[in-house]
PDB file of N, CA and C in Angstrom:
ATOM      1  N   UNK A   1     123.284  31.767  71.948  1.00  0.00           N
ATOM      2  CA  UNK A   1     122.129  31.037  71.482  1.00  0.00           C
ATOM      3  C   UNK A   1     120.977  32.023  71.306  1.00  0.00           C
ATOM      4  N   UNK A   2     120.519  32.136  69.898  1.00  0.00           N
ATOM      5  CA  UNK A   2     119.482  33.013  69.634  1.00  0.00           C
ATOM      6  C   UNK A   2     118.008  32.661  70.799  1.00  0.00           C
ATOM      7  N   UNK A   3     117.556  31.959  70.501  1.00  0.00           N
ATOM      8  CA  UNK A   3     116.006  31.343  71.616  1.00  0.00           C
ATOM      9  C   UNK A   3     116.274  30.966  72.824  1.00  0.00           C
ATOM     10  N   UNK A   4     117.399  31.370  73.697  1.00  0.00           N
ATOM     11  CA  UNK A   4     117.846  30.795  74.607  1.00  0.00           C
ATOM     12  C   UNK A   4     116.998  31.346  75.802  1.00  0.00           C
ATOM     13  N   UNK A   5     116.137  32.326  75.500  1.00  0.00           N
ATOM     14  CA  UNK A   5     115.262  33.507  76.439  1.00  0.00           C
ATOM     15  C   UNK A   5     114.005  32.346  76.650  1.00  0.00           C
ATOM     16  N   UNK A   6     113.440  31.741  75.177  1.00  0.00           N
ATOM     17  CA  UNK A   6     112.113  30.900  75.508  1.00  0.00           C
ATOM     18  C   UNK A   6     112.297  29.679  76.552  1.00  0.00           C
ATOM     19  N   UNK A   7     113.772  28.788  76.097  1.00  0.00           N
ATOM     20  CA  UNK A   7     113.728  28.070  77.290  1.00  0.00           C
ATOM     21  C   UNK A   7     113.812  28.234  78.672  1.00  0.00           C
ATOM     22  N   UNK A   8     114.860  29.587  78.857  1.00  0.00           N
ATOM     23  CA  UNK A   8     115.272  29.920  80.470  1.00  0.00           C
ATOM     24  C   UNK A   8     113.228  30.181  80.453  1.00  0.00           C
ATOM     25  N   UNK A   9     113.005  30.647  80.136  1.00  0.00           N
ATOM     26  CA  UNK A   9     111.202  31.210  80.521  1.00  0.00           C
ATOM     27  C   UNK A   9     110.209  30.108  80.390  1.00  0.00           C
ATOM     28  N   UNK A  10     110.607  29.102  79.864  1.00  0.00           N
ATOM     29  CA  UNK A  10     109.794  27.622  80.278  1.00  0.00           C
ATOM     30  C   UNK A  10     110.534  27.000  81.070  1.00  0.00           C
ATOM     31  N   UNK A  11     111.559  27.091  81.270  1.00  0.00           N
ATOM     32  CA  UNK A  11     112.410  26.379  82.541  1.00  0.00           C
ATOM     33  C   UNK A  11     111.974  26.840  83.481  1.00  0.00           C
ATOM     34  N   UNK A  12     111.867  27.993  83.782  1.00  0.00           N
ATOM     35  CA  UNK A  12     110.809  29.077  85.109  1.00  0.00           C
ATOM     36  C   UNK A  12     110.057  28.641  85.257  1.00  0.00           C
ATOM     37  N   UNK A  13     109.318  28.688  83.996  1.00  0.00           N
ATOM     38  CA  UNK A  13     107.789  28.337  83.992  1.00  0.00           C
ATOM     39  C   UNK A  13     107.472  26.792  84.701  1.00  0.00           C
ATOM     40  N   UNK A  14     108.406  26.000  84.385  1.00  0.00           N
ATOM     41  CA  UNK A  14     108.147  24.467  85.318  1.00  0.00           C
ATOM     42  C   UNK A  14     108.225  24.627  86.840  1.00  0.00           C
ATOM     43  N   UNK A  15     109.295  25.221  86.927  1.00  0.00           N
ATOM     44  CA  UNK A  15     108.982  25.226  88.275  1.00  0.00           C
ATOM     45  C   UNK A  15     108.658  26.524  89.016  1.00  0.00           C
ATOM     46  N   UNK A  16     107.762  26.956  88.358  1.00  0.00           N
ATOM     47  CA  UNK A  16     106.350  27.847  88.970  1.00  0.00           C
ATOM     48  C   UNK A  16     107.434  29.036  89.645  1.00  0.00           C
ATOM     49  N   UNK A  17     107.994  29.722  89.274  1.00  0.00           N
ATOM     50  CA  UNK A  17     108.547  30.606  89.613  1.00  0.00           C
ATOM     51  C   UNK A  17     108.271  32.034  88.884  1.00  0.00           C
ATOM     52  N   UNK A  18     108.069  32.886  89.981  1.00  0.00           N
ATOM     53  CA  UNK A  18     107.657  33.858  89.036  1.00  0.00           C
ATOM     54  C   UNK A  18     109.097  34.925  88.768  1.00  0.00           C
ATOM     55  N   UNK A  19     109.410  35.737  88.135  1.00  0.00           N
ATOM     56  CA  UNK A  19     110.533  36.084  87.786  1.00  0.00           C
ATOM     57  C   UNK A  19     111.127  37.361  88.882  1.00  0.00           C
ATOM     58  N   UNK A  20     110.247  37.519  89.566  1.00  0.00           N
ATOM     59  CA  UNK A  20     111.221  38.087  90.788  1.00  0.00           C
ATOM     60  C   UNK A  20     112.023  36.368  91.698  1.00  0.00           C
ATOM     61  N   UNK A  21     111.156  35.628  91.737  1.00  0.00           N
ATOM     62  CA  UNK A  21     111.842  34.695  92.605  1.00  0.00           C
ATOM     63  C   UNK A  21     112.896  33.693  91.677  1.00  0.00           C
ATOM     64  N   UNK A  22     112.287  33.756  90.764  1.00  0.00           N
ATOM     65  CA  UNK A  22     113.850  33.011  90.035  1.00  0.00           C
ATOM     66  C   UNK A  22     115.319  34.311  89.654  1.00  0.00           C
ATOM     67  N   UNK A  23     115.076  35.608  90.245  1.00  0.00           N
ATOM     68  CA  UNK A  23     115.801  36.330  90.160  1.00  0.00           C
ATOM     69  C   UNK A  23     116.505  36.295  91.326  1.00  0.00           C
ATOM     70  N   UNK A  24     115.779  35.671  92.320  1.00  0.00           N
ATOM     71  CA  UNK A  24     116.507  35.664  93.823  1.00  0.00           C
ATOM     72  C   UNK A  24     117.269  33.986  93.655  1.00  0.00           C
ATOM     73  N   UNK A  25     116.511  33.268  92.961  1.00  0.00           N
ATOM     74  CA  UNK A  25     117.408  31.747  92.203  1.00  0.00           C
ATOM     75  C   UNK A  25     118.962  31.759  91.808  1.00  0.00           C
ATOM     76  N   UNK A  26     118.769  32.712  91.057  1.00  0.00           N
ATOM     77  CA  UNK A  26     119.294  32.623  90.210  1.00  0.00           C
ATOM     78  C   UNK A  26     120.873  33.524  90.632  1.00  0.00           C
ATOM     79  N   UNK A  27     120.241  34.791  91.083  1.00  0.00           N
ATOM     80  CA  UNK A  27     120.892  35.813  91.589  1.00  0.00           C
ATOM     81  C   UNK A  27     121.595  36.506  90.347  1.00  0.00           C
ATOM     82  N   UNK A  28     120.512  36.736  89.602  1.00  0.00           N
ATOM     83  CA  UNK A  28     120.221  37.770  88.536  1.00  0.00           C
ATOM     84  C   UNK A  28     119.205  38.954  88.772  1.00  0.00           C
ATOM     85  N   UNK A  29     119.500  39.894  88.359  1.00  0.00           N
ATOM     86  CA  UNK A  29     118.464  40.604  88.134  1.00  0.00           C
ATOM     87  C   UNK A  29     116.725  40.546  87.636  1.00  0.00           C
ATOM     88  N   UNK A  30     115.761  40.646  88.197  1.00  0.00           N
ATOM     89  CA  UNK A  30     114.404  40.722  87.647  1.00  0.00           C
ATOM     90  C   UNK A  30     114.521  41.078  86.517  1.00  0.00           C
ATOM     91  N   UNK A  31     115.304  42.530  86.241  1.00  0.00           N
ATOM     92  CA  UNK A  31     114.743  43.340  85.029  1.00  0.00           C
ATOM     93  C   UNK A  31     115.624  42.219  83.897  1.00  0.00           C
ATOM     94  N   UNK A  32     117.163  42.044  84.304  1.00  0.00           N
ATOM     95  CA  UNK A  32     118.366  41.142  83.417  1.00  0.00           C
ATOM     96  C   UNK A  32     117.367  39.740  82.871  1.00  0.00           C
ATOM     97  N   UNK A  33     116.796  39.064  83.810  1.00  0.00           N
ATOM     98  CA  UNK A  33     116.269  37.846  83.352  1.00  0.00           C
ATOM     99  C   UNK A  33     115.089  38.547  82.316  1.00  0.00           C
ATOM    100  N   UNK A  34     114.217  39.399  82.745  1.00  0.00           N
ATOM    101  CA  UNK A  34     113.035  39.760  81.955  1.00  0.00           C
ATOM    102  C   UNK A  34     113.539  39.916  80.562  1.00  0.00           C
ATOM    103  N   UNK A  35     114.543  40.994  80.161  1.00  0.00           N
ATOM    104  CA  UNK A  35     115.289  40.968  79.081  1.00  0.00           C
ATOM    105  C   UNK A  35     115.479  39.861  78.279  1.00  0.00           C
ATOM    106  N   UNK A  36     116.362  39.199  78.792  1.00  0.00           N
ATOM    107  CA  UNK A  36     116.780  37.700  78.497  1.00  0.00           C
ATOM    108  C   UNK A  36     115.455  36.962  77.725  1.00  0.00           C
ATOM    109  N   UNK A  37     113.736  36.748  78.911  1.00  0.00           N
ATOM    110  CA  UNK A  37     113.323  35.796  78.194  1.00  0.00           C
ATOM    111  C   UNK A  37     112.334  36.441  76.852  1.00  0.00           C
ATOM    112  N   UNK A  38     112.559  37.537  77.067  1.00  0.00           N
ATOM    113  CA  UNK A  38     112.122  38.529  75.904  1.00  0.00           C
ATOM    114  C   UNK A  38     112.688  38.785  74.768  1.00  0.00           C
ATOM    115  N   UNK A  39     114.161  38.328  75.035  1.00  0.00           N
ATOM    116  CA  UNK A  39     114.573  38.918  73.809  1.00  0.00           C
ATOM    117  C   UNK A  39     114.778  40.146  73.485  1.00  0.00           C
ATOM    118  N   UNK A  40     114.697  41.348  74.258  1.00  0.00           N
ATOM    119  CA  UNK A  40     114.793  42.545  73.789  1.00  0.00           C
ATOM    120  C   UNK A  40     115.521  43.312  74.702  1.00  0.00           C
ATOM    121  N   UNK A  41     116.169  44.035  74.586  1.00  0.00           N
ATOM    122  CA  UNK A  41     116.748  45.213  75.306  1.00  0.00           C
ATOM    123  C   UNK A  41     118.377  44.831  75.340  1.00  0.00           C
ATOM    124  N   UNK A  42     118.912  45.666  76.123  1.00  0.00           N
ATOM    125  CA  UNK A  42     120.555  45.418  75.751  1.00  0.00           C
ATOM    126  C   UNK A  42     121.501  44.261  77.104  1.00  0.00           C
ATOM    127  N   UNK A  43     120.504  43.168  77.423  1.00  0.00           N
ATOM    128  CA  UNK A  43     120.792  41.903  78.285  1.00  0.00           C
ATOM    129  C   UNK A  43     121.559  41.410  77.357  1.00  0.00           C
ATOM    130  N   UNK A  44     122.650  40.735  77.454  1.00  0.00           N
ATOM    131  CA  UNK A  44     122.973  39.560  76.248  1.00  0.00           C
ATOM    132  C   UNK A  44     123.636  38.355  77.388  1.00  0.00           C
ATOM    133  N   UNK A  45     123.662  37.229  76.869  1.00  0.00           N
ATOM    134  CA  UNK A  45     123.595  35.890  77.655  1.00  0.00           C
ATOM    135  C   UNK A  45     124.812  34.989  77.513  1.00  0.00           C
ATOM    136  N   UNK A  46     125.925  34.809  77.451  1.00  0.00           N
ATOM    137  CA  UNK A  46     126.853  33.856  77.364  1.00  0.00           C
ATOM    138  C   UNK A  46     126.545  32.353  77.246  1.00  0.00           C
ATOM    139  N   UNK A  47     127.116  31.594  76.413  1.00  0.00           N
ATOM    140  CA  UNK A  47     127.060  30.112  76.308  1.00  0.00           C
ATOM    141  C   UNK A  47     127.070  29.676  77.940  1.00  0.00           C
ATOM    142  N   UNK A  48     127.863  30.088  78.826  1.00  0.00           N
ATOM    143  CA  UNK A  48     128.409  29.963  80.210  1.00  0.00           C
ATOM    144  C   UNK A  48     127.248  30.213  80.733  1.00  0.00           C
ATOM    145  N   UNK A  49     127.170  31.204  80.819  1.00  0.00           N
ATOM    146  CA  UNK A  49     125.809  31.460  81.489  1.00  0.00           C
ATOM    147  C   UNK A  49     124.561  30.925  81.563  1.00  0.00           C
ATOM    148  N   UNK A  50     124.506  30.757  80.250  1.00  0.00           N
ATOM    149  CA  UNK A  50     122.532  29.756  80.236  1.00  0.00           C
ATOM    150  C   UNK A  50     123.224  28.521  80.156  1.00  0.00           C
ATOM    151  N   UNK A  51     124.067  27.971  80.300  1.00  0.00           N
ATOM    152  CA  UNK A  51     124.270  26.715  81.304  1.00  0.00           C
ATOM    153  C   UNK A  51     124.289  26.588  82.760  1.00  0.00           C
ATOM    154  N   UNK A  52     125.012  27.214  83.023  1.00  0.00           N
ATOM    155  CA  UNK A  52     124.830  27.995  84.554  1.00  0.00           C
ATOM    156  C   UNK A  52     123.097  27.821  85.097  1.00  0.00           C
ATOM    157  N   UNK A  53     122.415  28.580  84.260  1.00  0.00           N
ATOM    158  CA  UNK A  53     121.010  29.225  84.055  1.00  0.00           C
ATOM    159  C   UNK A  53     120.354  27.263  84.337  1.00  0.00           C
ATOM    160  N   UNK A  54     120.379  27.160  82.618  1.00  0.00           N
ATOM    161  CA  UNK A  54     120.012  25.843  83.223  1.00  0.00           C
ATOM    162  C   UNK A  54     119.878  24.934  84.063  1.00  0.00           C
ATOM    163  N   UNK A  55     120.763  24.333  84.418  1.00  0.00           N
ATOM    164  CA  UNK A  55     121.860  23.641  85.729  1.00  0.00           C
ATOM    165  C   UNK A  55     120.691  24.663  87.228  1.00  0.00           C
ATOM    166  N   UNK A  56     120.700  25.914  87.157  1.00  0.00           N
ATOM    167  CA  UNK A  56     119.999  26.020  88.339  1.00  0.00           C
ATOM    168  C   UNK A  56     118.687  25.453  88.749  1.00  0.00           C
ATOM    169  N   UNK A  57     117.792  25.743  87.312  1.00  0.00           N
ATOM    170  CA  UNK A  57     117.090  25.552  87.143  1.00  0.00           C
ATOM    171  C   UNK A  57     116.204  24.173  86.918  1.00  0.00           C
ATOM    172  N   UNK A  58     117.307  23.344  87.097  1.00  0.00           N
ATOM    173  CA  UNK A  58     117.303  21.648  86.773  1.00  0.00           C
ATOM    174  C   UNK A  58     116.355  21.813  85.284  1.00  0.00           C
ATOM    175  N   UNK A  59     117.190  22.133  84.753  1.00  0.00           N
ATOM    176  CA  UNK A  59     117.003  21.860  83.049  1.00  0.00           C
ATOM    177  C   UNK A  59     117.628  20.833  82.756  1.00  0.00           C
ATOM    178  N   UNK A  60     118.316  19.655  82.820  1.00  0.00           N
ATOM    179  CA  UNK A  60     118.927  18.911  82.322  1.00  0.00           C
ATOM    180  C   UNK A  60     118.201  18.016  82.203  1.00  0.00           C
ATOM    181  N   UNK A  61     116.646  17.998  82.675  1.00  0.00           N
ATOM    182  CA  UNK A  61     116.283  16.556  82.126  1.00  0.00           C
ATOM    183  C   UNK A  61     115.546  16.992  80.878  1.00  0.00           C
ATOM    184  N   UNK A  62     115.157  18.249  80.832  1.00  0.00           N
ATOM    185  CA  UNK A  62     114.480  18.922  79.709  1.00  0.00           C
ATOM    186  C   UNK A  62     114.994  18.944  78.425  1.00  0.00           C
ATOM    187  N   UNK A  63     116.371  19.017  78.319  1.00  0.00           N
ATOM    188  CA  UNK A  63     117.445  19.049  77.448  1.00  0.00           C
ATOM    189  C   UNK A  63     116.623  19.028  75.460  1.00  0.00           C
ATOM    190  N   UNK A  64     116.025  17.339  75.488  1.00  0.00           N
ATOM    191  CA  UNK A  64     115.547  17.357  74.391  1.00  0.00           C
ATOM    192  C   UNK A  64     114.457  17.773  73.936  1.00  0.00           C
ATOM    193  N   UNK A  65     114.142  18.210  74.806  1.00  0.00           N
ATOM    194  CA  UNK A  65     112.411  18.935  74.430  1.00  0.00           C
ATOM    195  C   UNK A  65     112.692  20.796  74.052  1.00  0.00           C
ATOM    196  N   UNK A  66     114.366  21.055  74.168  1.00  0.00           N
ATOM    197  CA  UNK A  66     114.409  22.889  74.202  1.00  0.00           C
ATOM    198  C   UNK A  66     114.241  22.924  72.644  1.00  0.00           C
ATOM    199  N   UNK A  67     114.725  22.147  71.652  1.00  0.00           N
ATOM    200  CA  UNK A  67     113.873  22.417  70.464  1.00  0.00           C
ATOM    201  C   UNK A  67     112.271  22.412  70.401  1.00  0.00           C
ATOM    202  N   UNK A  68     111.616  21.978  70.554  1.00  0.00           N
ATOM    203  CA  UNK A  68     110.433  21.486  70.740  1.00  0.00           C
ATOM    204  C   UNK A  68     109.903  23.214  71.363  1.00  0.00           C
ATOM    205  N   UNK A  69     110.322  23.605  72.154  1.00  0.00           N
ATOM    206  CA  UNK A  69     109.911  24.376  72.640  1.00  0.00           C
ATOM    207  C   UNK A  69     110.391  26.042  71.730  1.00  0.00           C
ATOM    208  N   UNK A  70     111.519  25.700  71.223  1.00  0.00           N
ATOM    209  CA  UNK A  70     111.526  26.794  70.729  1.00  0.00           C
ATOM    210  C   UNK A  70     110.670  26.905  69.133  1.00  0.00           C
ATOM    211  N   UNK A  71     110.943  25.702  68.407  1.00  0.00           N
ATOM    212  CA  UNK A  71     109.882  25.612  67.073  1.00  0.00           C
ATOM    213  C   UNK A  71     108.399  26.244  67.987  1.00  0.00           C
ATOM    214  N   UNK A  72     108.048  25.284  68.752  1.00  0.00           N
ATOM    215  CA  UNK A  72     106.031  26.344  69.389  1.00  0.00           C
ATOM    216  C   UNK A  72     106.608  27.816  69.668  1.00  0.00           C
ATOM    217  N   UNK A  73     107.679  28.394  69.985  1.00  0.00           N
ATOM    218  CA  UNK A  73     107.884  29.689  70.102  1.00  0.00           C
ATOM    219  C   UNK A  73     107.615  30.452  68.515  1.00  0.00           C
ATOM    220  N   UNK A  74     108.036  29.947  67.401  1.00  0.00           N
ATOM    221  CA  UNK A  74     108.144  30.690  66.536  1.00  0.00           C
ATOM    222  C   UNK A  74     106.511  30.239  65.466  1.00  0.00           C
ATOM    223  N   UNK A  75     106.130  29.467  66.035  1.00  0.00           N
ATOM    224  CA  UNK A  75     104.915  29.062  64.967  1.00  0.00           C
ATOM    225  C   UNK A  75     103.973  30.289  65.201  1.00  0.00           C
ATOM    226  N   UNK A  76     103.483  30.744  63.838  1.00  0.00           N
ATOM    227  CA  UNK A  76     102.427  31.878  63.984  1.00  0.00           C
ATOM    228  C   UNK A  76     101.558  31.170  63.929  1.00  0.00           C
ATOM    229  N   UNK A  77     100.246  32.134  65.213  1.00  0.00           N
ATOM    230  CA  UNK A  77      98.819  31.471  65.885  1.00  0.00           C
ATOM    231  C   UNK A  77      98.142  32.110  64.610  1.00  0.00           C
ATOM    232  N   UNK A  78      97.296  31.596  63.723  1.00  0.00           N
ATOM    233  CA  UNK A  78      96.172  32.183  63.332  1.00  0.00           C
ATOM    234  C   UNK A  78      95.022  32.755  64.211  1.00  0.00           C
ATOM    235  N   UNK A  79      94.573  33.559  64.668  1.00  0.00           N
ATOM    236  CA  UNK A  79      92.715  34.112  64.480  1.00  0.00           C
ATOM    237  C   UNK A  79      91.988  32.929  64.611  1.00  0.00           C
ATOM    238  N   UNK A  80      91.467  32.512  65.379  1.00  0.00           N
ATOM    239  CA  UNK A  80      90.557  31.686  65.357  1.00  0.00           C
ATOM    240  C   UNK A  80      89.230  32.090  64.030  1.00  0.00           C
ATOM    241  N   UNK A  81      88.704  31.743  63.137  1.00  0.00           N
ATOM    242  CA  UNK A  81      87.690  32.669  62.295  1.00  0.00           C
ATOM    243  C   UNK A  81      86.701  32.512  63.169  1.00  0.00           C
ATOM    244  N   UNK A  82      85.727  33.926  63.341  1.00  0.00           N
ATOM    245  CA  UNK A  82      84.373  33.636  63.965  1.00  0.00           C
ATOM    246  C   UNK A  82      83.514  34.000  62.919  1.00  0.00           C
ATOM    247  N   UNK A  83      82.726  33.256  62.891  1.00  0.00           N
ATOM    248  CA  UNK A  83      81.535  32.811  62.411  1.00  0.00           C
ATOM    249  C   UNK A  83      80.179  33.556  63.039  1.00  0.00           C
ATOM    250  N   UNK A  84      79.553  34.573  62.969  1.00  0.00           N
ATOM    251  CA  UNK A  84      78.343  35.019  62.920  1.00  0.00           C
ATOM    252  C   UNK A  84      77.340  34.739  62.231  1.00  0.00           C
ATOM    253  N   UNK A  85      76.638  33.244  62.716  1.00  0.00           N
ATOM    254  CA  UNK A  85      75.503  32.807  61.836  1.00  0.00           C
ATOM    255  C   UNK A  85      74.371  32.729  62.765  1.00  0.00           C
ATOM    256  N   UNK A  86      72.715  32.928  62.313  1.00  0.00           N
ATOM    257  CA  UNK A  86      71.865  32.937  63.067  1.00  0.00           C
ATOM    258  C   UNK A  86      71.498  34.417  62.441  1.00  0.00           C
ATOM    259  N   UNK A  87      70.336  34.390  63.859  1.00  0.00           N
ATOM    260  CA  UNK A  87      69.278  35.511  63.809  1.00  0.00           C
ATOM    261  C   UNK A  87      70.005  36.700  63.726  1.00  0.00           C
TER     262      UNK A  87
END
C-alpha cells in the first residue's frame, strides 16, 4: 500500500504516542517506523504487516476514514497571501 506510512502516523498520532513508544508497541524499530511514516528510505511494509500495525494500534474502528486521511495527505497547502496594507 503506497500511503500506508500517513495512516500508521495518524494511527500514532490518536493515541498520542510518540514514535519511540509506539516502537516499543509495536516492537519495531524507531528508525523502521520513522521510515515507514515518511515514506522514504529503504523500510518497505507488507500487506501483513500494516495489518498487524493496525490491529495494534486499534485502527479498526478508523478503517473508513484511512482514505480521508490520505486524500488531506496529498492536497497541496497554498501560502496563505499576506497583505501589507496601511502606513
Amino acid at each position: 500500500m503506497k500511503d500506508s506510512g500517513v495512516i500508521l502516523r495518524k494511527l500514532r498520532e490518536l493515541n498520542k504516542l510518540t514514535v519511540k513508544q509506539a516502537a516499543q508497541k509495536t516492537g519495531r524499530s524507531a528508525g523502521w517506523l520513522s521510515e515507514i511514516e515518511n515514506g522514504k528510505g529503504a523500510a518497505r511494509l507488507t500487506g501483513t504487516e500494516f495489518e498487524r500495525l493496525v490491529e495494534v494500534y486499534g485502527g479498526n474502528l478508523y478503517r473508513k476514514q484511512f482514505g480521508l486521511w490520505i486524500a488531506k495527505s496529498r492536497m497541496k497547502v497554498k501560502p496563505a497571501e499576506i497583505e501589507f496594507s496601511g502606513s
